[in-house]
C-alpha atoms as a PDB file:
ATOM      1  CA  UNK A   1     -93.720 -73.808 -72.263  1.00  0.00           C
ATOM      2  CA  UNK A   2     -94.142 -70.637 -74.461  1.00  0.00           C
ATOM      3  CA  UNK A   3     -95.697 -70.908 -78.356  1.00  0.00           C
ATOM      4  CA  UNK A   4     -93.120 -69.275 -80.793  1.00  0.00           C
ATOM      5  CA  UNK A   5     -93.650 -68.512 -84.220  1.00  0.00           C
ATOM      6  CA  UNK A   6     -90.778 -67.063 -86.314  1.00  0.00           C
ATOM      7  CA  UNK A   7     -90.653 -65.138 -89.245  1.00  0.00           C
ATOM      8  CA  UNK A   8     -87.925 -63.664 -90.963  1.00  0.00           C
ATOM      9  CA  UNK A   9     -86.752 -61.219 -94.012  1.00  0.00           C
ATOM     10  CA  UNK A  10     -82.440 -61.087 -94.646  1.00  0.00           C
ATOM     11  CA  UNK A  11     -80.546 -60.486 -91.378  1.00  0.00           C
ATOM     12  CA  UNK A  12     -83.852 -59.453 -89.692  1.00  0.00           C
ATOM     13  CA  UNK A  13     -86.339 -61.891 -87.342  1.00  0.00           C
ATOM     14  CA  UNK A  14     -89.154 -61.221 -85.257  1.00  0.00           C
ATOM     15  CA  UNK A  15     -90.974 -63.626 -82.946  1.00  0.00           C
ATOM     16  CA  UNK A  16     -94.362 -63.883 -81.173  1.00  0.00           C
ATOM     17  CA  UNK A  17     -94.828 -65.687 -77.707  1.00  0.00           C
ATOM     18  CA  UNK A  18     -97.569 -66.967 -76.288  1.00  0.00           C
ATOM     19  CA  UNK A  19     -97.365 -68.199 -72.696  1.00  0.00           C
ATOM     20  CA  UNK A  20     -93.927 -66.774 -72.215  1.00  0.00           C
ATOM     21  CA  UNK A  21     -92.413 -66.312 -68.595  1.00  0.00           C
ATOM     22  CA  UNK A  22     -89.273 -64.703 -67.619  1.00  0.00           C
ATOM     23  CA  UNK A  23     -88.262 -60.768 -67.355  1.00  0.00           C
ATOM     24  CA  UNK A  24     -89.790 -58.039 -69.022  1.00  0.00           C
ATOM     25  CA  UNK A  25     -86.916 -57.211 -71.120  1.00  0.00           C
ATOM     26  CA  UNK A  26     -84.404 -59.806 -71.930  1.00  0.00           C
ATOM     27  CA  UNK A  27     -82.025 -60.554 -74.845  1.00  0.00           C
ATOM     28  CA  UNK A  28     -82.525 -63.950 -75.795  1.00  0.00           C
ATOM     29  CA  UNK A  29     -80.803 -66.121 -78.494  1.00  0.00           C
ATOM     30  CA  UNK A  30     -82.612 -68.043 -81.627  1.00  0.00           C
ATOM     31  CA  UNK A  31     -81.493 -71.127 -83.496  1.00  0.00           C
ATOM     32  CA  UNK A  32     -83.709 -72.860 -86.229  1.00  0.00           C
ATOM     33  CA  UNK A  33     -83.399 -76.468 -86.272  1.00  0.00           C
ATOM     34  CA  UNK A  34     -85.022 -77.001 -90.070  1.00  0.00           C
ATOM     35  CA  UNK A  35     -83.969 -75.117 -93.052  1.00  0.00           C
ATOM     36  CA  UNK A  36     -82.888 -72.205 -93.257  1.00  0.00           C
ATOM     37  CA  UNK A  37     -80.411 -72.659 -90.220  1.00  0.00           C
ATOM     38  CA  UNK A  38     -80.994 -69.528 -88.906  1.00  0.00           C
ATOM     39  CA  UNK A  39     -79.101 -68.307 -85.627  1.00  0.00           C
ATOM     40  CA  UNK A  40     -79.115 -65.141 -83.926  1.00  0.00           C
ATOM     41  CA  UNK A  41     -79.832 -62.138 -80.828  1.00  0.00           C
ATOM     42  CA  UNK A  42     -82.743 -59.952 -80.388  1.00  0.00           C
ATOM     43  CA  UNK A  43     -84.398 -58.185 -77.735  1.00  0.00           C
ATOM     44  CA  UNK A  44     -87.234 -59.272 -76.141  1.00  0.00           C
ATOM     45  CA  UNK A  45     -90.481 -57.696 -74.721  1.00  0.00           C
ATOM     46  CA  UNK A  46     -93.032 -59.328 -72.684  1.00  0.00           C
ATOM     47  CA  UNK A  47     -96.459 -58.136 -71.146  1.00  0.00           C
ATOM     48  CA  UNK A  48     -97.989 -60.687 -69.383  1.00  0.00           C
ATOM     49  CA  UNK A  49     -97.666 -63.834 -71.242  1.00  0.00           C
ATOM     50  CA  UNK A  50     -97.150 -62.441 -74.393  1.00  0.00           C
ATOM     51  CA  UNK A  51     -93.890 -61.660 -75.680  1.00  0.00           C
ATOM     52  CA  UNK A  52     -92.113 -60.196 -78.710  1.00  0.00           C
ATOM     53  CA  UNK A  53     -88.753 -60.385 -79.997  1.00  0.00           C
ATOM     54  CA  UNK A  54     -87.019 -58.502 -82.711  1.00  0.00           C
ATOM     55  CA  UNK A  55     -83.256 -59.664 -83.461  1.00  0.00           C
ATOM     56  CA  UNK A  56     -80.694 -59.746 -85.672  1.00  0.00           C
ATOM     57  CA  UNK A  57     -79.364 -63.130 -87.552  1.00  0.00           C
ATOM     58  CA  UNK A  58     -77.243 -65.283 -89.751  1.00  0.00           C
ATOM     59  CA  UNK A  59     -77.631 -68.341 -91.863  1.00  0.00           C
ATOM     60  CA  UNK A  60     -75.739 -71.354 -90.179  1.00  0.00           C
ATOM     61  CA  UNK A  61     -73.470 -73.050 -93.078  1.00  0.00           C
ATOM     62  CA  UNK A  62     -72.960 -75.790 -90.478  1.00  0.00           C
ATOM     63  CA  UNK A  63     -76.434 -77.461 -91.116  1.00  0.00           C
ATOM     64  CA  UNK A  64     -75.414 -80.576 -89.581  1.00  0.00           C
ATOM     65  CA  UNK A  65     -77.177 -79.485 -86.293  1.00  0.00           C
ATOM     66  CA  UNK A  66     -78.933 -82.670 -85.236  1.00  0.00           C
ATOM     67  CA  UNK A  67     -77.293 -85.702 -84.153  1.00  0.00           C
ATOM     68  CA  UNK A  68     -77.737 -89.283 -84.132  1.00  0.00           C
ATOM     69  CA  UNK A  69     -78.750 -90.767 -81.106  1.00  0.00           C
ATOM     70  CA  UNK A  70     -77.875 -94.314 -81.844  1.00  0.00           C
ATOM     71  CA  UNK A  71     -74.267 -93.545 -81.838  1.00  0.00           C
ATOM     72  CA  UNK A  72     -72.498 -95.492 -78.834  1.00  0.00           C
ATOM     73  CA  UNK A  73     -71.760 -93.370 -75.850  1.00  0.00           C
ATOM     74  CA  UNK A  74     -67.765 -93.001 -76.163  1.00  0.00           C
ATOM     75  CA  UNK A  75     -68.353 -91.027 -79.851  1.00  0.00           C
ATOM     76  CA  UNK A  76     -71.173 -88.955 -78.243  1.00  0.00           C
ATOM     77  CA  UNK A  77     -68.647 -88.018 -75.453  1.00  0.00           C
ATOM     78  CA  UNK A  78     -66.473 -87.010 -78.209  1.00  0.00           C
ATOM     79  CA  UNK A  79     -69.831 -84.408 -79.735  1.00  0.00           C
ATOM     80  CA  UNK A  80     -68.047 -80.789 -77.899  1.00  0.00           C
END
């Protein structure tokens, strides 16, 4: 599994991987699980197991991202 770090300014991210797979060029998708809420596109370059990715993104108002796993299994049915 690849390391990512992510760092951001506005609408703008870029990301570093280390031990990435996968194509050469790709357009992957980000979403931050911890504040801000970020989500977004970019493209993506990798050389050997290094990657970068430069992309474009929004803040997620929805920040209700995580769920509860304790809930019983007819409300998680009910999640999409």
């Amino acid at each position: 599994m690849a390391l990512v770090t992510i760092c951001g300014a506005g609408p703008v991210y870029w990301a570093s991987e280390y031990g990435a797979g996968g194509g050469t060029v790709s357009l992957p998708w980000m979403r931050e699980m911890e504040p801000p809420y970020r989500y977004g596109r970019a493209v993506r370059i990798k050389y050997r197991t290094r990657a970068i990715q430069v992309g474009i993104c929004r803040k997620n108002n929805n920040n209700d991202l995580r769920r509860d796993l304790d809930t019983p299994i007819d409300d998680i049915r009910e999640w999409r």
